[in-house]
C-alpha atoms as a PDB file:
ATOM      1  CA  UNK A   1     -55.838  92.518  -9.388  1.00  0.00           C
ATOM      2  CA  UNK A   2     -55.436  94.235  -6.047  1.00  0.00           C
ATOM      3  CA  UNK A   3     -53.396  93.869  -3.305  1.00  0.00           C
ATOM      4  CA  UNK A   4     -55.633  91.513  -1.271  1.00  0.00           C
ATOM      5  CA  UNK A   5     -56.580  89.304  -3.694  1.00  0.00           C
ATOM      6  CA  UNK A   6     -53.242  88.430  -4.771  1.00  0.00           C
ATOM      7  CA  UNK A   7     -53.037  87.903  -1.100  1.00  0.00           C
ATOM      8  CA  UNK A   8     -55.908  85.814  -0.988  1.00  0.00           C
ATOM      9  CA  UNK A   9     -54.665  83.130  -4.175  1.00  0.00           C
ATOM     10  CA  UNK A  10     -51.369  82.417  -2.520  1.00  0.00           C
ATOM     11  CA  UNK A  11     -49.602  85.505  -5.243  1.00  0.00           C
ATOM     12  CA  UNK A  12     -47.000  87.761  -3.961  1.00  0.00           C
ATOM     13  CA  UNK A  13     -48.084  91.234  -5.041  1.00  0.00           C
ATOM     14  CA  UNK A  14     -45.982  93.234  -7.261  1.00  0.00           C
ATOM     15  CA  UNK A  15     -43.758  96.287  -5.639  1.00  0.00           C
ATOM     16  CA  UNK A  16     -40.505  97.874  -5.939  1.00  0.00           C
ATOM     17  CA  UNK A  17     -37.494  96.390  -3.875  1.00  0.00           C
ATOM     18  CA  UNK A  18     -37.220  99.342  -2.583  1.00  0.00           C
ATOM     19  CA  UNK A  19     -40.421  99.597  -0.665  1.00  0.00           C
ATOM     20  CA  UNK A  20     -39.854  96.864   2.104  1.00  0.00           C
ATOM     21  CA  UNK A  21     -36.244  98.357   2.836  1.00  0.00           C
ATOM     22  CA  UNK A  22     -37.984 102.031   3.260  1.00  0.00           C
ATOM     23  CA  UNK A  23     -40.656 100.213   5.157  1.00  0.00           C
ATOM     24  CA  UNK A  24     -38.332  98.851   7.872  1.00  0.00           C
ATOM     25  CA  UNK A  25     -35.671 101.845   8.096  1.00  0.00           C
ATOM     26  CA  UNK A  26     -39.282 103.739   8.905  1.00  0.00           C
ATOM     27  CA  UNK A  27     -40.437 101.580  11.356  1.00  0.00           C
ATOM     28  CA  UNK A  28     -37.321 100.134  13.226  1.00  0.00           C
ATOM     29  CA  UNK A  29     -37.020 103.512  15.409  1.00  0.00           C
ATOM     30  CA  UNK A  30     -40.524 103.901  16.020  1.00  0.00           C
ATOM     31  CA  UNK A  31     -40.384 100.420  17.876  1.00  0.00           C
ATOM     32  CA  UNK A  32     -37.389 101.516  19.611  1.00  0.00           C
ATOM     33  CA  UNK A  33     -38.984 104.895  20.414  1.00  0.00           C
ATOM     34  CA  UNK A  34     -42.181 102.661  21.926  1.00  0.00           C
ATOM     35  CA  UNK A  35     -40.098 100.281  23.606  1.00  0.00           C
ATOM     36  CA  UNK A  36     -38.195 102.773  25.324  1.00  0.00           C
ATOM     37  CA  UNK A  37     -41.532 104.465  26.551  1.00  0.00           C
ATOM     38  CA  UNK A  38     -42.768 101.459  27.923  1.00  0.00           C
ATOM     39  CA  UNK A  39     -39.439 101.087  29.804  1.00  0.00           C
ATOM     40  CA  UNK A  40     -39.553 104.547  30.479  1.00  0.00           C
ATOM     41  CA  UNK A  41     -43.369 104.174  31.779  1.00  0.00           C
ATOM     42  CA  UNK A  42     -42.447 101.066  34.418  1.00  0.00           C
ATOM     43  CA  UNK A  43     -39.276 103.152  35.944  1.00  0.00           C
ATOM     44  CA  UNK A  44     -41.260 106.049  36.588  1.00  0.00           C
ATOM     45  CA  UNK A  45     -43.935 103.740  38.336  1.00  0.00           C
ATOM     46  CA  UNK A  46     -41.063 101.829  40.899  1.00  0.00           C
ATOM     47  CA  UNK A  47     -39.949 105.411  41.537  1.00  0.00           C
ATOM     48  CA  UNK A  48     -42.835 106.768  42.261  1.00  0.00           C
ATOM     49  CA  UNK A  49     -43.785 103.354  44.738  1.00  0.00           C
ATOM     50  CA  UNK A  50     -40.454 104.154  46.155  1.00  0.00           C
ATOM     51  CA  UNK A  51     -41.075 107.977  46.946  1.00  0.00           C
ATOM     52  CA  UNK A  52     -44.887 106.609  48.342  1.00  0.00           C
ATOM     53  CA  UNK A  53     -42.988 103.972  50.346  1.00  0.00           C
ATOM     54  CA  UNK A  54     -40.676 106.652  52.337  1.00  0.00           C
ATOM     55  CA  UNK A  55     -43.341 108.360  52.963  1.00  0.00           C
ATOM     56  CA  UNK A  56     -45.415 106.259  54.461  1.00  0.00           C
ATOM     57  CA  UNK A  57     -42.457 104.329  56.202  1.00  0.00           C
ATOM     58  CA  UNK A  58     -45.115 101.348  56.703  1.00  0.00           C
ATOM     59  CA  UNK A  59     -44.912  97.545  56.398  1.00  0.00           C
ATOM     60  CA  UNK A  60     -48.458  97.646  54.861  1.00  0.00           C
ATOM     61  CA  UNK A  61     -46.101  99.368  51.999  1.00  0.00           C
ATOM     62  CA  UNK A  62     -42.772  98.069  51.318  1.00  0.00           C
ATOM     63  CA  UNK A  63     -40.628  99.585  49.099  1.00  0.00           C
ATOM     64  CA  UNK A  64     -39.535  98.267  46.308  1.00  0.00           C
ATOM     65  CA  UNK A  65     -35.936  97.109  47.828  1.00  0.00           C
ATOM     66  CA  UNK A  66     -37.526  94.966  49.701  1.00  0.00           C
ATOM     67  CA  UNK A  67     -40.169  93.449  47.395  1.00  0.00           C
ATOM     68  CA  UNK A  68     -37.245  92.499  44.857  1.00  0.00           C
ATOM     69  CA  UNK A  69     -34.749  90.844  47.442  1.00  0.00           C
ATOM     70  CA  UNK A  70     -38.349  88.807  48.601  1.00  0.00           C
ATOM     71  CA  UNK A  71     -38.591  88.179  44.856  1.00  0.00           C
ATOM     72  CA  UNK A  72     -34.562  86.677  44.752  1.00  0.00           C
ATOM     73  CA  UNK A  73     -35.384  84.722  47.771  1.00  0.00           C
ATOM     74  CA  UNK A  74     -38.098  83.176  46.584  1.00  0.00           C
ATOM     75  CA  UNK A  75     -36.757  82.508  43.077  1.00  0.00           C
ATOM     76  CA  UNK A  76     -33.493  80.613  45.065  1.00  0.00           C
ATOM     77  CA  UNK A  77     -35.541  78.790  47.036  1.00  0.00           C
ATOM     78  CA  UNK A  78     -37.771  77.376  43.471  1.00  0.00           C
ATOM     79  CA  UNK A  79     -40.898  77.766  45.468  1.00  0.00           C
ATOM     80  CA  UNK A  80     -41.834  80.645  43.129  1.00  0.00           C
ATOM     81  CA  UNK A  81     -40.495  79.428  40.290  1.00  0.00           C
ATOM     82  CA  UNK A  82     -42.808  76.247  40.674  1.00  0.00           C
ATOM     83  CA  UNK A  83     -46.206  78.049  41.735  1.00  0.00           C
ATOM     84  CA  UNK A  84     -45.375  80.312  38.680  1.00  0.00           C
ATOM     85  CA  UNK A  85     -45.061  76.986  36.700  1.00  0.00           C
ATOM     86  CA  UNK A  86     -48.488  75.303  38.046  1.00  0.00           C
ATOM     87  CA  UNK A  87     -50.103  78.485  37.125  1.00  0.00           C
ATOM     88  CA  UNK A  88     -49.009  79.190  33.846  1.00  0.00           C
ATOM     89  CA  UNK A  89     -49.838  75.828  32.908  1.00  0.00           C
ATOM     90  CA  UNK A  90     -53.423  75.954  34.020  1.00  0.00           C
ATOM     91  CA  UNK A  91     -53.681  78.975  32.427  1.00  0.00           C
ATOM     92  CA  UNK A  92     -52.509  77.817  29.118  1.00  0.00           C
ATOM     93  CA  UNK A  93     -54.722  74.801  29.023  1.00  0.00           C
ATOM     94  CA  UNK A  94     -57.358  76.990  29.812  1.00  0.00           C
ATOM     95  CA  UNK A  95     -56.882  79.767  27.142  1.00  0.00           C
ATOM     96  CA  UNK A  96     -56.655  77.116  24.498  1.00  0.00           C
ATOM     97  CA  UNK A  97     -59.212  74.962  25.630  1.00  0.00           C
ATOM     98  CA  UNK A  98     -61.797  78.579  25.467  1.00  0.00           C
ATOM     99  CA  UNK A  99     -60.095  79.674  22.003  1.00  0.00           C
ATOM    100  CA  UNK A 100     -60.685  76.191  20.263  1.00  0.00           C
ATOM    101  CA  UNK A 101     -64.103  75.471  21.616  1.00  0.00           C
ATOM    102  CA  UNK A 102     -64.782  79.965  21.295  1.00  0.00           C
ATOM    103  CA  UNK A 103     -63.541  80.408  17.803  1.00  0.00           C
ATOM    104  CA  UNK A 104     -65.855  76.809  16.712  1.00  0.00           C
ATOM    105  CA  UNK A 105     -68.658  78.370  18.248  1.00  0.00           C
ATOM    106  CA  UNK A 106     -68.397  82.001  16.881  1.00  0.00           C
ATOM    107  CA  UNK A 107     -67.944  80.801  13.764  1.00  0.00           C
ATOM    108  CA  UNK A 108     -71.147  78.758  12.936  1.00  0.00           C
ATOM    109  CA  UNK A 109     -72.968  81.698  14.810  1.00  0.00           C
ATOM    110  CA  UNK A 110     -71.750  83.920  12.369  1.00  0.00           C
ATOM    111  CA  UNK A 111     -72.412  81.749   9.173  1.00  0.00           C
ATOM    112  CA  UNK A 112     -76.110  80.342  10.159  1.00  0.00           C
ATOM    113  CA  UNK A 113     -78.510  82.918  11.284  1.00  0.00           C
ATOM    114  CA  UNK A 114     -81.111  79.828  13.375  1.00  0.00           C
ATOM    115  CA  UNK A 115     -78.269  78.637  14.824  1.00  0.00           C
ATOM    116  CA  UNK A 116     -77.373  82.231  16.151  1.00  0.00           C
ATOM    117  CA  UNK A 117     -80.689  82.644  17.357  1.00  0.00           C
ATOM    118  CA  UNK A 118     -81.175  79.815  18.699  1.00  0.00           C
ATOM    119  CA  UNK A 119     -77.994  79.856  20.917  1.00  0.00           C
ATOM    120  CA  UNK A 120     -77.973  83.553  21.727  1.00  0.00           C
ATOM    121  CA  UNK A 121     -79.813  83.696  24.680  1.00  0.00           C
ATOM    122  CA  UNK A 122     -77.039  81.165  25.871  1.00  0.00           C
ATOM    123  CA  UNK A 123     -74.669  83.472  25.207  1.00  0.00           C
ATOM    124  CA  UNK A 124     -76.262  86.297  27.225  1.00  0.00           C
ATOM    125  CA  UNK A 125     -76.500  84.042  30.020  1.00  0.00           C
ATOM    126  CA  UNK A 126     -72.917  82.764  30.202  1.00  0.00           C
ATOM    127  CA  UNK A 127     -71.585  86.686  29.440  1.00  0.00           C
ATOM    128  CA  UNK A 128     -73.671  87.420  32.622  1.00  0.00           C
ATOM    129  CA  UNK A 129     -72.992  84.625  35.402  1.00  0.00           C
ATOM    130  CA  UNK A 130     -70.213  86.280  37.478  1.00  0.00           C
ATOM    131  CA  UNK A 131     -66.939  84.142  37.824  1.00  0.00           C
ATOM    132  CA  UNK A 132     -67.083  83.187  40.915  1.00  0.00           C
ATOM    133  CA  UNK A 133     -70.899  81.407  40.436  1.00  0.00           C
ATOM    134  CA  UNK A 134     -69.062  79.408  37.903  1.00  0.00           C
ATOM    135  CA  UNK A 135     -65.993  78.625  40.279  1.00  0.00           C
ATOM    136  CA  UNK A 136     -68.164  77.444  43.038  1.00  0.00           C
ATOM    137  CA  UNK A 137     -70.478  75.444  40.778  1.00  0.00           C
ATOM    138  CA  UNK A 138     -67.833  73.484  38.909  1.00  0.00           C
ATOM    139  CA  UNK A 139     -65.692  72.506  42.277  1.00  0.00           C
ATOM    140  CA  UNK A 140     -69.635  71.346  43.701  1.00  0.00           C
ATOM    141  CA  UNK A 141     -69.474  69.493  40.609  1.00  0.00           C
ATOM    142  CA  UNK A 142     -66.236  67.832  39.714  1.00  0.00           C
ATOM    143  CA  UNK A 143     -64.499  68.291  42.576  1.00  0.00           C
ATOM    144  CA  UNK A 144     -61.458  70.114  43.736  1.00  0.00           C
ATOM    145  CA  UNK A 145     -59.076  69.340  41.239  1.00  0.00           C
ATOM    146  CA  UNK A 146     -57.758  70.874  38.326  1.00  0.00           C
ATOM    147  CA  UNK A 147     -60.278  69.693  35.657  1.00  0.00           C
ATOM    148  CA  UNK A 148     -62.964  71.564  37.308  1.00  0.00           C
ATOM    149  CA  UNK A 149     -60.494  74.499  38.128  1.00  0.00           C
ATOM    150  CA  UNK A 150     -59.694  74.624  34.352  1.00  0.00           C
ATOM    151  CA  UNK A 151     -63.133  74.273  33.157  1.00  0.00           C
ATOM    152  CA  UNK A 152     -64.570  76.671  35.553  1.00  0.00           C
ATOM    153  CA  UNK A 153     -61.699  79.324  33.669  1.00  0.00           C
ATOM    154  CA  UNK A 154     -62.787  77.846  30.172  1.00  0.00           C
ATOM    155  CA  UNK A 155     -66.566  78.529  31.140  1.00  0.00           C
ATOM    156  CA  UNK A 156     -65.953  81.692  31.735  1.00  0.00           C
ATOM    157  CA  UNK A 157     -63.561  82.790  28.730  1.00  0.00           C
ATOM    158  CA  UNK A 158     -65.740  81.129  26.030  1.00  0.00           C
ATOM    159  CA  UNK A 159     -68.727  83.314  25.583  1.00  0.00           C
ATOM    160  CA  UNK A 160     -66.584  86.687  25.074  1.00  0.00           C
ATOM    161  CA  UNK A 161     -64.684  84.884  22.521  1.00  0.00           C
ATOM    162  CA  UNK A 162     -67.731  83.609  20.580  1.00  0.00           C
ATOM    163  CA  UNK A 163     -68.917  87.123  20.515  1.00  0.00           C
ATOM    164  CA  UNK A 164     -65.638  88.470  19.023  1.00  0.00           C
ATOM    165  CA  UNK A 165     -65.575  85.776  16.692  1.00  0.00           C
ATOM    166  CA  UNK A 166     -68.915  85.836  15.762  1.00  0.00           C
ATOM    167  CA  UNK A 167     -68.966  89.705  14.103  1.00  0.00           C
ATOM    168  CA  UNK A 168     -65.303  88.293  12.588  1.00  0.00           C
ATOM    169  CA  UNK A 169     -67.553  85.519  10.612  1.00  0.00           C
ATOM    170  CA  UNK A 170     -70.525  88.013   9.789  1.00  0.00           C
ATOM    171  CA  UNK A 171     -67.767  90.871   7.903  1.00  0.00           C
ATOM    172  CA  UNK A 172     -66.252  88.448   6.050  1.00  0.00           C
ATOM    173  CA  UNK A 173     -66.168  89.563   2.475  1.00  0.00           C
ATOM    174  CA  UNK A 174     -68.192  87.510   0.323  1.00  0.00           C
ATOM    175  CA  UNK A 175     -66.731  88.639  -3.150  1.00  0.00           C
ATOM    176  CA  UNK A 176     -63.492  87.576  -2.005  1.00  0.00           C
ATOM    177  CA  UNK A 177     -64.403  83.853  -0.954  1.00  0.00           C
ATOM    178  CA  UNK A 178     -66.109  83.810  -4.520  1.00  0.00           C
ATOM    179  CA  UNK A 179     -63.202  84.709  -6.013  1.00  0.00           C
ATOM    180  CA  UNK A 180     -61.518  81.561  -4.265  1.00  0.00           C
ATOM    181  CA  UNK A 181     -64.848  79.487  -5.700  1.00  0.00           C
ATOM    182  CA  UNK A 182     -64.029  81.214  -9.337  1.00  0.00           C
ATOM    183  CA  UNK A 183     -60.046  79.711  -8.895  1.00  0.00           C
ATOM    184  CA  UNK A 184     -61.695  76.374  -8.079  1.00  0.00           C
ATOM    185  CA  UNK A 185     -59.409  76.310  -4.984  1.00  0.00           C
ATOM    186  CA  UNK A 186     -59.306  73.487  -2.288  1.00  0.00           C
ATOM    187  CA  UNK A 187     -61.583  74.248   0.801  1.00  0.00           C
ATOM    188  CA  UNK A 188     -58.450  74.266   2.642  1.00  0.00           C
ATOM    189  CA  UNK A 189     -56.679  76.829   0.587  1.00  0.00           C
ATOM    190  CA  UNK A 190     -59.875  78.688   0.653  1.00  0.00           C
ATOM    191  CA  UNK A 191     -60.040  78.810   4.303  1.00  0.00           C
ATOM    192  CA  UNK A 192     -55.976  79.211   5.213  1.00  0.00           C
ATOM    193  CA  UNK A 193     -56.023  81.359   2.492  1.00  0.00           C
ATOM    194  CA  UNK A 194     -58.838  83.919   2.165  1.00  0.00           C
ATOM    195  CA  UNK A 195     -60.991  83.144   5.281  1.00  0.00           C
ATOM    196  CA  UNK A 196     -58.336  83.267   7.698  1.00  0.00           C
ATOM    197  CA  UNK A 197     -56.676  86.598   7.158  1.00  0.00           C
ATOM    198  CA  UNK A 198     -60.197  88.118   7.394  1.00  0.00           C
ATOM    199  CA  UNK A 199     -60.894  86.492  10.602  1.00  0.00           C
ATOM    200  CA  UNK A 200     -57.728  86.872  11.753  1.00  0.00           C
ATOM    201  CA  UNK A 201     -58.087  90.406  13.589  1.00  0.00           C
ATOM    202  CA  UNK A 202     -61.176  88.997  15.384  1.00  0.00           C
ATOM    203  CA  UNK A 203     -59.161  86.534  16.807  1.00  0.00           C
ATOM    204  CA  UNK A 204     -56.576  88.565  18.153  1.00  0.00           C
ATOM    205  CA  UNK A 205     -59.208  90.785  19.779  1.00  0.00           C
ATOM    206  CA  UNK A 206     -60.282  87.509  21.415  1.00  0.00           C
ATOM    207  CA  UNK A 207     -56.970  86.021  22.546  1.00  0.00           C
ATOM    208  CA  UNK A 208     -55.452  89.546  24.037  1.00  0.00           C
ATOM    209  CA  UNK A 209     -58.689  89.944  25.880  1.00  0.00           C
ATOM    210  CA  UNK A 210     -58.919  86.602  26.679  1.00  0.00           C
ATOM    211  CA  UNK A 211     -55.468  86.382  28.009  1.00  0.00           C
ATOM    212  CA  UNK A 212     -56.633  89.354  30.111  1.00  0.00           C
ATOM    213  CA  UNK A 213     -59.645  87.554  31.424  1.00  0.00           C
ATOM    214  CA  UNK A 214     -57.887  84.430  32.109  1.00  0.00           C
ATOM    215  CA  UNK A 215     -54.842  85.463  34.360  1.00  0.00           C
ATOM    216  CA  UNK A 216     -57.334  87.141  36.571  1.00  0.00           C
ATOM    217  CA  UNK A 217     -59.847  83.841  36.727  1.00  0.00           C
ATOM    218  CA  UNK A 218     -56.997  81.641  37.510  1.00  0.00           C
ATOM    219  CA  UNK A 219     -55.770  83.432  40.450  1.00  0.00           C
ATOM    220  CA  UNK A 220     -59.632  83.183  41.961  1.00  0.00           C
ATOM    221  CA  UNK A 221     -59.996  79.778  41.124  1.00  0.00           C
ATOM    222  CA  UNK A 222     -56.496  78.991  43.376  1.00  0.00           C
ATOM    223  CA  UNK A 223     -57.178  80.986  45.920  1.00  0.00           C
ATOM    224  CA  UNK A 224     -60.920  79.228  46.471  1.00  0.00           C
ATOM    225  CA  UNK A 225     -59.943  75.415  46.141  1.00  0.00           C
ATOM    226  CA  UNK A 226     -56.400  74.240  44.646  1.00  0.00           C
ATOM    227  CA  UNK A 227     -53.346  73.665  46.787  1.00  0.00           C
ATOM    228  CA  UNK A 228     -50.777  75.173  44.754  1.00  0.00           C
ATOM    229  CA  UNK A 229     -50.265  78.075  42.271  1.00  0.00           C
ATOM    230  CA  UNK A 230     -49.847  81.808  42.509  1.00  0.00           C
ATOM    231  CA  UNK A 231     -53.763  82.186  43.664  1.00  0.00           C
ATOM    232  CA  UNK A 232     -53.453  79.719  46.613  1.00  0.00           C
ATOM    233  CA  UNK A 233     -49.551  81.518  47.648  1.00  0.00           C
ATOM    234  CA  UNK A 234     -51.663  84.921  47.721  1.00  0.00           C
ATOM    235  CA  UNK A 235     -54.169  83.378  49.837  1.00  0.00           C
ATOM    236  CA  UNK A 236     -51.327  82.129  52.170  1.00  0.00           C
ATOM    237  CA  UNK A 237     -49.739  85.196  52.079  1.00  0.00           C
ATOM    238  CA  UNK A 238     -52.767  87.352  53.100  1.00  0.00           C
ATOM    239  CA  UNK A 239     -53.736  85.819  56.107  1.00  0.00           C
ATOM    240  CA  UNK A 240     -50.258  86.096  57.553  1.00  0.00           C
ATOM    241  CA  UNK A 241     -50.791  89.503  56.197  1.00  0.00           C
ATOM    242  CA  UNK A 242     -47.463  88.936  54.366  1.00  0.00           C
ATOM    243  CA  UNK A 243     -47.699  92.442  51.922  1.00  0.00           C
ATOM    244  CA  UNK A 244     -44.028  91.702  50.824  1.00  0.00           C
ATOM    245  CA  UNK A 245     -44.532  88.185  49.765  1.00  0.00           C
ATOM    246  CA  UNK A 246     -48.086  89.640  48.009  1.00  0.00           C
ATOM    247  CA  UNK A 247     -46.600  92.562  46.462  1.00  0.00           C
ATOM    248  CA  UNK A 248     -43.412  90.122  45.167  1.00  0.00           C
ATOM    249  CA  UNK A 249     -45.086  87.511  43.753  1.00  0.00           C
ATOM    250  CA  UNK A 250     -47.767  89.988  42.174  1.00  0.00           C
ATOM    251  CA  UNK A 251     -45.102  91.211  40.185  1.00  0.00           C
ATOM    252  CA  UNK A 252     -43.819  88.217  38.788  1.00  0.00           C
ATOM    253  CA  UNK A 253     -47.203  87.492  37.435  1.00  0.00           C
ATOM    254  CA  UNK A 254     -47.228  90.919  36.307  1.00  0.00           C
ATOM    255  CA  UNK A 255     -43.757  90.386  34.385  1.00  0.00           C
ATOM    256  CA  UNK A 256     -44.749  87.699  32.558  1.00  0.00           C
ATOM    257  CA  UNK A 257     -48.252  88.732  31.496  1.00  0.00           C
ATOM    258  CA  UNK A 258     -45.725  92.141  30.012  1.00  0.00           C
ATOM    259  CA  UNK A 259     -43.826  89.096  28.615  1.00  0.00           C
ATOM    260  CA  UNK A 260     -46.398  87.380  26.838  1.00  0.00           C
ATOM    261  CA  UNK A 261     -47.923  90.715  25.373  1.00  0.00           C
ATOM    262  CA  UNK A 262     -44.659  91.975  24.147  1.00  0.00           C
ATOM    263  CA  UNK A 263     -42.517  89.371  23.169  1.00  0.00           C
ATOM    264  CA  UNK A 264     -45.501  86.554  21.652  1.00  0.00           C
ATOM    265  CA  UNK A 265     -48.394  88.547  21.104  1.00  0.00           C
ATOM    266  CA  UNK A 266     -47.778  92.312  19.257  1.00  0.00           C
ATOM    267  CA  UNK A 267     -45.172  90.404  16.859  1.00  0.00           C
ATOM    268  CA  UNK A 268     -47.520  87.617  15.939  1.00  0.00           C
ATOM    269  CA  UNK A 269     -50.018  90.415  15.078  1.00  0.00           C
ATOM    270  CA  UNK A 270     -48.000  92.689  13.582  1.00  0.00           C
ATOM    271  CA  UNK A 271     -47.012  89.648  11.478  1.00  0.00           C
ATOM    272  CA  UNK A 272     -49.798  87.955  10.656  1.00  0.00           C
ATOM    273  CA  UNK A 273     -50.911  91.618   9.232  1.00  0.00           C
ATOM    274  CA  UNK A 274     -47.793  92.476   6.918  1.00  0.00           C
ATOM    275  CA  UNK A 275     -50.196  91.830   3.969  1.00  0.00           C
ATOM    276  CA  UNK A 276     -52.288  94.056   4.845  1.00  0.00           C
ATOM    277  CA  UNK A 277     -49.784  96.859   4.877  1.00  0.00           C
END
């Protein structure tokens, strides 16, 4: 019985004890090696905005000094701090609100062909509205509040992930789900077990490029009709023409979206894939 069908039936395959310890003494430096790169990458980037910044000796570009004692400020006064806050919650509702409602979709498009045809031309249309059609439409709608701002993000998140999911549902493996039919296991197990893990890099394809997708949205939709957030602090910021206060609270954003990526994302993949290693 192989490797991934053991998997699939709830069995731990069998291997030598000595395989996992090899397995992490192999791997641990490589992840140091990567992390230090990436470290490596974002020094090399505030050095050379520093260089670019004495150059110019401009306040259309401040150098990085100043953008981090604008960040400090900020963060001891809690205004950022709670426009970070508004944000990341918006976002989150959004993301899960698209993945739940995405992931439904994608999968019964995948499974029943009429059903794919008959809501693919749908899907075409919502991959090609632009953003800020749907922005506009959904404050006309429901007002300028934050059920149309999240909806308006939810609109347009759901279509890319019902095409991700969608070629997940059509490559899943038919032998294997009749091999859960041949164990007589629950539909539960059957799904959690055997569906799941085959899905599973389809959905991580959906939720890094949705989280991608998302940030960006958000910031539009709070810069064209909420009062608060990081989106609506930009807006405030640019016509002041504030480039400190843009450039310091862009970065924040930009620390956290590293944040999210490194610290929740890459190890939830990496482990929801160990058994396929």
């Amino acid at each position: 019985m192989t490797v991934k069908v053991q998997h699939a039936l709830g069995m731990a395959p069998q291997q030598d004890n000595a395989t996992p310890l090899k397995r992490q003494g192999a791997t641990s430096p490589v992840g140091r090696r990567d992390a230090l790169t990436r470290l490596a990458s974002l020094l090399v980037f505030v050095l050379v905005w520093h260089i670019a910044a004495s150059i110019a000796q401009t306040s259309t570009l401040p150098a990085p000094l100043a953008v981090f004692e604008r960040i400090a400020a900020e963060t001891a006064s809690l205004v950022l701090p709670e426009h970070l806050y508004i944000t990341l919650s918006r976002v989150v509702v959004s993301f899960t609100v698209a993945m739940l409602i995405g992931t439904l979709i994608g999968i019964a498009m995948g499974h029943w062909r009429r059903l794919d045809l008959f809501l693919d031309g749908w899907l075409v249309l919502g991959l090609n509205i632009p953003a800020l059609v749907t922005i506009i439409l959904c404050y006309v709608w429901f007002g300028l509040n934050d059920t149309a701002a999240i909806i308006a993000v939810a609109i347009n998140k759901i279509p890319t992930v019902v095409v991700t999911v969608r070629e997940g549902a059509r490559a899943i493996d038919p032998r294997l789900m009749q091999v859960g039919a041949a164990y007589r296991l629950p539909p539960w197990r059957t799904f959690c077990h055997i569906y799941l893990p085959q899905l599973q890099p389809y959905l991580m394809a959906a939720a890094r490029s949705g989280l991608s997708l998302i940030w960006k949205i958000v910031l539009v939709v709070e810069l064209l009709g909420r009062s608060n957030g990081i989106g609506f602090q930009l807006n405030v910021f640019f016509q002041f023409f504030d480039i400190t206060g843009i450039l310091a609270y862009t970065l924040v954003f930009a620390a956290i979206v590293l944040l999210v990526e490194g610290l929740m994302l890459r190890p939830l993949e990496r482990r929801v894939t160990r058994w396929r290693g």
